[in-house]
C-alpha atoms as a PDB file:
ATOM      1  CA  UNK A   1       2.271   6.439  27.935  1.00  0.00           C
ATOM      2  CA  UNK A   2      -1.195   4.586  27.802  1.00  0.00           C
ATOM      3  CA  UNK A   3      -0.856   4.295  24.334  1.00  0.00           C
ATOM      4  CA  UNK A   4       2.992   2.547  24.490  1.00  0.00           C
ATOM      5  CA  UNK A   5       1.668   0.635  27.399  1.00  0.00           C
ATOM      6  CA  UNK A   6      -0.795  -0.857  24.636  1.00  0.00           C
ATOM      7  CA  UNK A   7       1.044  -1.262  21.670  1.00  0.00           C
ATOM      8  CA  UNK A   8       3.923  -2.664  23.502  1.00  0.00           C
ATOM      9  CA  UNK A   9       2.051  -5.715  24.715  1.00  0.00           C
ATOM     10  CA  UNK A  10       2.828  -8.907  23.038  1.00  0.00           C
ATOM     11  CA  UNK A  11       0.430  -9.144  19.372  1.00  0.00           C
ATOM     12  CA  UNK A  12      -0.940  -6.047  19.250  1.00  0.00           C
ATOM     13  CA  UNK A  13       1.070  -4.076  16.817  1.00  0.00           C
ATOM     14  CA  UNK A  14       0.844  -7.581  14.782  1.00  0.00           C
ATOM     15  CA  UNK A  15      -2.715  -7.523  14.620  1.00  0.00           C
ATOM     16  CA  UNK A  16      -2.906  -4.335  14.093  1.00  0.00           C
ATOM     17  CA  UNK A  17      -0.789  -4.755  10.982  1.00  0.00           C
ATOM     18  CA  UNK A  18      -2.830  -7.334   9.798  1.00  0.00           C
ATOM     19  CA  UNK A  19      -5.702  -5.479   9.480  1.00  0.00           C
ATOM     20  CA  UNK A  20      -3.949  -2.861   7.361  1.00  0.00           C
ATOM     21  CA  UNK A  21      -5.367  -4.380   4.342  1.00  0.00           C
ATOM     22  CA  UNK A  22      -9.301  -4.675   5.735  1.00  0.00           C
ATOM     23  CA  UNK A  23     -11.130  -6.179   7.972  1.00  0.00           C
ATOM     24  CA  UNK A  24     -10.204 -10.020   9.016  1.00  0.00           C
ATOM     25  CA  UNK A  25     -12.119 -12.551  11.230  1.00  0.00           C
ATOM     26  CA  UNK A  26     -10.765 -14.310  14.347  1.00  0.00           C
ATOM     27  CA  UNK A  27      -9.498 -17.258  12.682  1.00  0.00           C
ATOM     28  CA  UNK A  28      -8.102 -15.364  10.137  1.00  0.00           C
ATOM     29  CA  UNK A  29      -6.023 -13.083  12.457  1.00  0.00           C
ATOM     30  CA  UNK A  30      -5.193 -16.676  14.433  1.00  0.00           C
ATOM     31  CA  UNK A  31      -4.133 -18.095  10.997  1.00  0.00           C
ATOM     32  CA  UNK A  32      -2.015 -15.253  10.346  1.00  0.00           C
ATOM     33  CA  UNK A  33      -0.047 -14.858  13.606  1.00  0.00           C
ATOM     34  CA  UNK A  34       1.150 -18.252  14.136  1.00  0.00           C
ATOM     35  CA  UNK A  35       2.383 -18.953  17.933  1.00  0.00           C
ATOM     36  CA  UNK A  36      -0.383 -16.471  19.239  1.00  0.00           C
ATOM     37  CA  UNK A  37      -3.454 -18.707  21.364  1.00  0.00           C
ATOM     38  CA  UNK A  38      -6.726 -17.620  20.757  1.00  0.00           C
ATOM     39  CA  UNK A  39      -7.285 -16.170  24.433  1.00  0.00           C
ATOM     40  CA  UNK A  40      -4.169 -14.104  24.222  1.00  0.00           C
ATOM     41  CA  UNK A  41      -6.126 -12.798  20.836  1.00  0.00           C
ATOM     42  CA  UNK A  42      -9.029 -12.306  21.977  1.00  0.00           C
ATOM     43  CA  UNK A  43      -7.574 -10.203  24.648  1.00  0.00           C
ATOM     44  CA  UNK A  44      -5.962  -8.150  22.521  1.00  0.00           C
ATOM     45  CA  UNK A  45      -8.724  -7.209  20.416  1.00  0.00           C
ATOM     46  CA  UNK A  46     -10.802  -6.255  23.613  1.00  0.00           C
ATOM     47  CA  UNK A  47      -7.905  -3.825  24.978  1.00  0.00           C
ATOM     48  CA  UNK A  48      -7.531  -2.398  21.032  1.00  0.00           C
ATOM     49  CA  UNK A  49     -11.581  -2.416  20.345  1.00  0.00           C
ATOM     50  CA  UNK A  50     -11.858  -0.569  24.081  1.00  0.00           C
ATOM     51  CA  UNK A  51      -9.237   1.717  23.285  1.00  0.00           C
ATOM     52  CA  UNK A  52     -11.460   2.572  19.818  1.00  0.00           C
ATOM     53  CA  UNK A  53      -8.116   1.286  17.391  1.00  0.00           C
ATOM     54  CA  UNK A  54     -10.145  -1.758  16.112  1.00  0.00           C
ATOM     55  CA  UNK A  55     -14.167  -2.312  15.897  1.00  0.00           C
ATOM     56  CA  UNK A  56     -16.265  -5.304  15.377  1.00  0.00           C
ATOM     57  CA  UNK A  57     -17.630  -5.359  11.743  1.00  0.00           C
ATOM     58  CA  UNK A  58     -19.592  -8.270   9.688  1.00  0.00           C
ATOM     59  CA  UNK A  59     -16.734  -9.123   8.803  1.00  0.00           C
ATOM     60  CA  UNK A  60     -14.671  -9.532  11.670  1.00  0.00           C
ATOM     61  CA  UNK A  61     -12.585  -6.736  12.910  1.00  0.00           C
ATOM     62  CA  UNK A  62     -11.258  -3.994  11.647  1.00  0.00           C
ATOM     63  CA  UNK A  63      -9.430  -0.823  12.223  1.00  0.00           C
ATOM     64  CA  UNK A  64     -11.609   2.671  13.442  1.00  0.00           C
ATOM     65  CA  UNK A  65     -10.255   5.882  11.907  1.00  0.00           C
ATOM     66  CA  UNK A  66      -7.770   6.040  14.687  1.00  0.00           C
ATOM     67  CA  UNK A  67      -6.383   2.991  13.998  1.00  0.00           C
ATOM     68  CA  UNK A  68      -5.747   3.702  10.467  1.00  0.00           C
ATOM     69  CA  UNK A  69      -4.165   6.813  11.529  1.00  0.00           C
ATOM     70  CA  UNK A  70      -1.962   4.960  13.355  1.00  0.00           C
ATOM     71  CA  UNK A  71      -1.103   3.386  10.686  1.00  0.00           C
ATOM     72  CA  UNK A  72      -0.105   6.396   9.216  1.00  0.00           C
ATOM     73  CA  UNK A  73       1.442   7.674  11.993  1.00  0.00           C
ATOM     74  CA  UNK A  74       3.625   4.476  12.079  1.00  0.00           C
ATOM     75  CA  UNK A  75       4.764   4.350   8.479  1.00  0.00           C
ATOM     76  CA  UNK A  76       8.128   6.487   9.010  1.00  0.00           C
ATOM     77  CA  UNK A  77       8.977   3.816  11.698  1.00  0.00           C
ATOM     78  CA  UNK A  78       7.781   0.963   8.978  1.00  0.00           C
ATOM     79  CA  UNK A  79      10.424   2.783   6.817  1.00  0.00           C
ATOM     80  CA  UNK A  80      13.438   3.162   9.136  1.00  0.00           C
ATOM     81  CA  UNK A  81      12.869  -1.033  10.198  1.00  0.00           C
ATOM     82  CA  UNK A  82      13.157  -1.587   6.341  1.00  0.00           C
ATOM     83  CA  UNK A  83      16.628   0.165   6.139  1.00  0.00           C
ATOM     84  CA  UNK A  84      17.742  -0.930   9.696  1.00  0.00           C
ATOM     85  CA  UNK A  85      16.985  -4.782   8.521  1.00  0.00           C
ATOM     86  CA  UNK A  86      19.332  -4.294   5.310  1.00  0.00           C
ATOM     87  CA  UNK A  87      21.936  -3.094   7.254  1.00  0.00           C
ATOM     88  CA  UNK A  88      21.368  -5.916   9.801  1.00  0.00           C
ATOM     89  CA  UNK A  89      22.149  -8.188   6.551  1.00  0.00           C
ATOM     90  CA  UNK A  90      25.017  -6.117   5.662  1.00  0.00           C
ATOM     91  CA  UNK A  91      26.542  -6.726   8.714  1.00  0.00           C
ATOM     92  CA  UNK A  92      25.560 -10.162   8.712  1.00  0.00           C
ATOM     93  CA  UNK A  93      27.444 -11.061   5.562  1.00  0.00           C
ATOM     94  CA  UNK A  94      30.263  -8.913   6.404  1.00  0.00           C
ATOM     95  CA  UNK A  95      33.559 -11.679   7.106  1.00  0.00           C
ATOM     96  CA  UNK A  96      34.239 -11.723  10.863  1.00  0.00           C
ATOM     97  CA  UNK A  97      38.011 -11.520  11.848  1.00  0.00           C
ATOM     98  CA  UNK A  98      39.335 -14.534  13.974  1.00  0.00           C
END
């Protein structure tokens, strides 16, 4: 439950997303996720770096080997949002009856 209590607060499964790719720098991460304010970010990466997700590195942050297993971990979820949002446009398009 700790761990949904985490990811469910508002940015962090964004920035960890972001750093799928490699490591990325505060005002890269800021950049990225317009709308967020920078103290809402940097709280989030203190809760993810305490948790041991995401670490400081020269080049910013990026994610631990738990975070990229995360990543992992998440992917079937990545791929059921992928086929649930194509099926939200289905429906979308679909004529409505008056």
């Amino acid at each position: 439950m700790a761990a949904m209590d985490l990811f469910g607060r508002r940015w962090a499964l964004r920035i960890l997303w972001e750093l799928r790719s490699g490591p990325l720098g505060a005002r890269a991460l800021l950049a990225r996720c317009e709308g967020m304010s920078s103290s809402v970010l940097y709280q989030r990466l203190r809760e993810l770096a305490s948790s041991g997700i995401i670490a400081p590195s020269a080049d910013g942050y990026e994610l631990t080997r738990l975070g990229t297993e995360l990543g992992h971990a998440l992917r079937p979820l990545d791929e059921w949002a992928a086929i649930w949002a194509q099926e939200q446009e289905h429906v979308d398009q679909e004529p409505t009856e008056t």
